[in-house]
C-alpha atoms as a PDB file:
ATOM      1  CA  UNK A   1       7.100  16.650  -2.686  1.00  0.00           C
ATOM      2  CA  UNK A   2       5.061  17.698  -5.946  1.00  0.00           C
ATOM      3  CA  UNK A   3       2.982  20.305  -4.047  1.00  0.00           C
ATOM      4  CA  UNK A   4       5.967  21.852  -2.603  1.00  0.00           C
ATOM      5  CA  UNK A   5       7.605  22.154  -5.890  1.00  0.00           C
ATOM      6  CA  UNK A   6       3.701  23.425  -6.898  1.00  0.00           C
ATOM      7  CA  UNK A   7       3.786  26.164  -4.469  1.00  0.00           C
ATOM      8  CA  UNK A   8       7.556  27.333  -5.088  1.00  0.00           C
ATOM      9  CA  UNK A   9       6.673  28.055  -8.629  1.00  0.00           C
ATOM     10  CA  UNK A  10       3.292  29.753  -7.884  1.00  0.00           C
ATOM     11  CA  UNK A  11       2.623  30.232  -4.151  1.00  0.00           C
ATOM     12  CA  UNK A  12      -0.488  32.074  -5.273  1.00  0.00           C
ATOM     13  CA  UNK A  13      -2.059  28.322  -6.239  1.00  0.00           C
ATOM     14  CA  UNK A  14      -2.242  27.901  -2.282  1.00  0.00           C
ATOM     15  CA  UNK A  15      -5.215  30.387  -2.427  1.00  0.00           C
ATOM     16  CA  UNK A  16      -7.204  27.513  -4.225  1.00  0.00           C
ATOM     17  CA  UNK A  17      -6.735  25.465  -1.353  1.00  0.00           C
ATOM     18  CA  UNK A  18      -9.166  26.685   1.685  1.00  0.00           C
ATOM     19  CA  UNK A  19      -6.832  24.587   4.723  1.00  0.00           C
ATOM     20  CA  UNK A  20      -4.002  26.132   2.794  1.00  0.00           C
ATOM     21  CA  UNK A  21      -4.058  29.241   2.351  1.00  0.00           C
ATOM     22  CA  UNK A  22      -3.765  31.073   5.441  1.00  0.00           C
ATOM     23  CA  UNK A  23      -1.000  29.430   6.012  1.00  0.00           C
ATOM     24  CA  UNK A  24       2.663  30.377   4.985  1.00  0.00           C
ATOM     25  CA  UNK A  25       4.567  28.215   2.855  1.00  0.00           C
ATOM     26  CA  UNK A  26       7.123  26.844   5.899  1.00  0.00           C
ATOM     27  CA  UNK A  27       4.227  26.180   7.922  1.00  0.00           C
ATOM     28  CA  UNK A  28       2.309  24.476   5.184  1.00  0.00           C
ATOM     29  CA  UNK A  29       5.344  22.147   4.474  1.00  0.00           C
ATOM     30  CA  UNK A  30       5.272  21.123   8.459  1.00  0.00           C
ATOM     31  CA  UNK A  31       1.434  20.723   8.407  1.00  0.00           C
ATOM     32  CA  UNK A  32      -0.927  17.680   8.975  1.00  0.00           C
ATOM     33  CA  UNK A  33      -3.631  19.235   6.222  1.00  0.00           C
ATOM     34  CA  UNK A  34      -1.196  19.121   3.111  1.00  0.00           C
ATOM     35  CA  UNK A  35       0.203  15.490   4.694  1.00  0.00           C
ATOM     36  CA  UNK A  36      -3.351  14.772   4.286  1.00  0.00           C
ATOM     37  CA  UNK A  37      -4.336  15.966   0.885  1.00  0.00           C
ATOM     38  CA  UNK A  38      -0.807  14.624  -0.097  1.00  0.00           C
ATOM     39  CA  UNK A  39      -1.594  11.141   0.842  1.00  0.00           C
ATOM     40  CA  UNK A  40      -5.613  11.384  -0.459  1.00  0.00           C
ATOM     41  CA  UNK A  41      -3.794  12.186  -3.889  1.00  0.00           C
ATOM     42  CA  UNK A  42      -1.356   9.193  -3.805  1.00  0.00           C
ATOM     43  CA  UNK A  43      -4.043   6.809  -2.611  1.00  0.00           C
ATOM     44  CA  UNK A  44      -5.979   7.994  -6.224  1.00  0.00           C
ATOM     45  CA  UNK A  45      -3.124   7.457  -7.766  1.00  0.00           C
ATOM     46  CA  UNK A  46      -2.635   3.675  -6.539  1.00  0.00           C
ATOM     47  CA  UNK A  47      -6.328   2.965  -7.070  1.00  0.00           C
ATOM     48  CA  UNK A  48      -6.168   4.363 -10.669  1.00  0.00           C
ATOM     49  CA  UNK A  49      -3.237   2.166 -11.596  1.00  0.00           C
ATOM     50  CA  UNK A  50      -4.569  -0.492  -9.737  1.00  0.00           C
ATOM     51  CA  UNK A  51      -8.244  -0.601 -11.740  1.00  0.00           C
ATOM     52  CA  UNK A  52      -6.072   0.099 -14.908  1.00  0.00           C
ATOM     53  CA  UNK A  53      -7.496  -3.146 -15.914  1.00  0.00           C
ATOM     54  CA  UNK A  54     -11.327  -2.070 -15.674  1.00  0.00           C
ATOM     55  CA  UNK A  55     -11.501   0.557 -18.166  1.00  0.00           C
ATOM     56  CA  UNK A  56     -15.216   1.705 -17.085  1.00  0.00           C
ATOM     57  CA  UNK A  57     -14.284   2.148 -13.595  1.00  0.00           C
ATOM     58  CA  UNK A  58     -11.138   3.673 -14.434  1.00  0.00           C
ATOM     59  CA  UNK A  59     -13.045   6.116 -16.466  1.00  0.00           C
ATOM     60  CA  UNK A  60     -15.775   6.841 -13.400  1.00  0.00           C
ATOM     61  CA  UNK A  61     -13.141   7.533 -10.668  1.00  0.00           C
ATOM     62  CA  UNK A  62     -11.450   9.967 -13.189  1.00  0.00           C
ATOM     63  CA  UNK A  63     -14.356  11.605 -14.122  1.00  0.00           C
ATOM     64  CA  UNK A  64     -15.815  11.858 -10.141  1.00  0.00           C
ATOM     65  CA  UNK A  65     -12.391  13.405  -9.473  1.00  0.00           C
ATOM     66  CA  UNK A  66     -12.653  16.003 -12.542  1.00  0.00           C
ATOM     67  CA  UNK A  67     -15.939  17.041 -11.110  1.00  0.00           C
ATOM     68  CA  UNK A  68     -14.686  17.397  -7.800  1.00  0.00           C
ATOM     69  CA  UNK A  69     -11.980  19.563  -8.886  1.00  0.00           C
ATOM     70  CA  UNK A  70     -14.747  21.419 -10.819  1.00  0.00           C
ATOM     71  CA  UNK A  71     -17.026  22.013  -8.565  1.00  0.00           C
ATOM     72  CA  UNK A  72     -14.195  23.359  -6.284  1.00  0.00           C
ATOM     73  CA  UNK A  73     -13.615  25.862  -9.092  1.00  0.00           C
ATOM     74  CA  UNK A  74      -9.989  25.002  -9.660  1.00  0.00           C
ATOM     75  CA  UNK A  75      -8.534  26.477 -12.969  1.00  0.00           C
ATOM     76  CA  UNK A  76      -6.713  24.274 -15.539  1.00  0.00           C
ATOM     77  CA  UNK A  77      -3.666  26.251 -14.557  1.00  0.00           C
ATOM     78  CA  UNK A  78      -3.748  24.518 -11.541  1.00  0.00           C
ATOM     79  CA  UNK A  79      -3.899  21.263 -12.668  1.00  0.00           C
ATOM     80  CA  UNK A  80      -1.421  22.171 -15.371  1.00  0.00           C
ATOM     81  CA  UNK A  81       1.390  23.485 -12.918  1.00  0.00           C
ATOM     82  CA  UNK A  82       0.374  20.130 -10.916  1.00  0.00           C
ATOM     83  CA  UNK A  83       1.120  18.019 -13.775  1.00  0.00           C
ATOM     84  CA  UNK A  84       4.702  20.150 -14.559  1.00  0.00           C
ATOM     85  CA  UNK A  85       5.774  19.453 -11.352  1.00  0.00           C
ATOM     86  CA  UNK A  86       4.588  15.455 -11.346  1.00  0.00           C
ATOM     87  CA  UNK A  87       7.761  14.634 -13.910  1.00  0.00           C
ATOM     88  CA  UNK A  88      10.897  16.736 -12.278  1.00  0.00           C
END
């Protein structure tokens, strides 16, 4: 799973995560709240590629998510070690 490879390379990016981060690493991996946020991520993922064709939506549902993740105060680095770990 991406976030598991995520949280082996920097376990510190759990911190960003408030269901997360009290929780150690084996327990996270077992856990209904990163099942959750796994599967919320995935179904963004489908619906992006799905509205591929509708370039204006497409852009909106990116740019609602970016401002999610910003008002959440998550660092690029997050994203960034997110993104490393989408492709191995």
């Amino acid at each position: 799973m991406i976030f598991e490879r995520m949280f082996e390379a920097k376990p510190e990016l759990k911190n960003y995560f408030e269901k997360f981060k009290n929780m150690s690493l084996e327990v996270l991996y077992k856990s209904d709240a990163l099942l959750n946020h796994a599967t919320n991520v995935m179904e963004t993922i489908d619906t992006t590629v799905t509205e591929l064709d509708d370039a204006e939506k497409t852009h909106q549902n990116l740019k609602k998510l970016g401002l999610k993740h910003k008002t959440l105060q998550v660092p690029d680095e997050v994203i960034k070690v997110y993104y490393t770990k989408l492709y191995i």
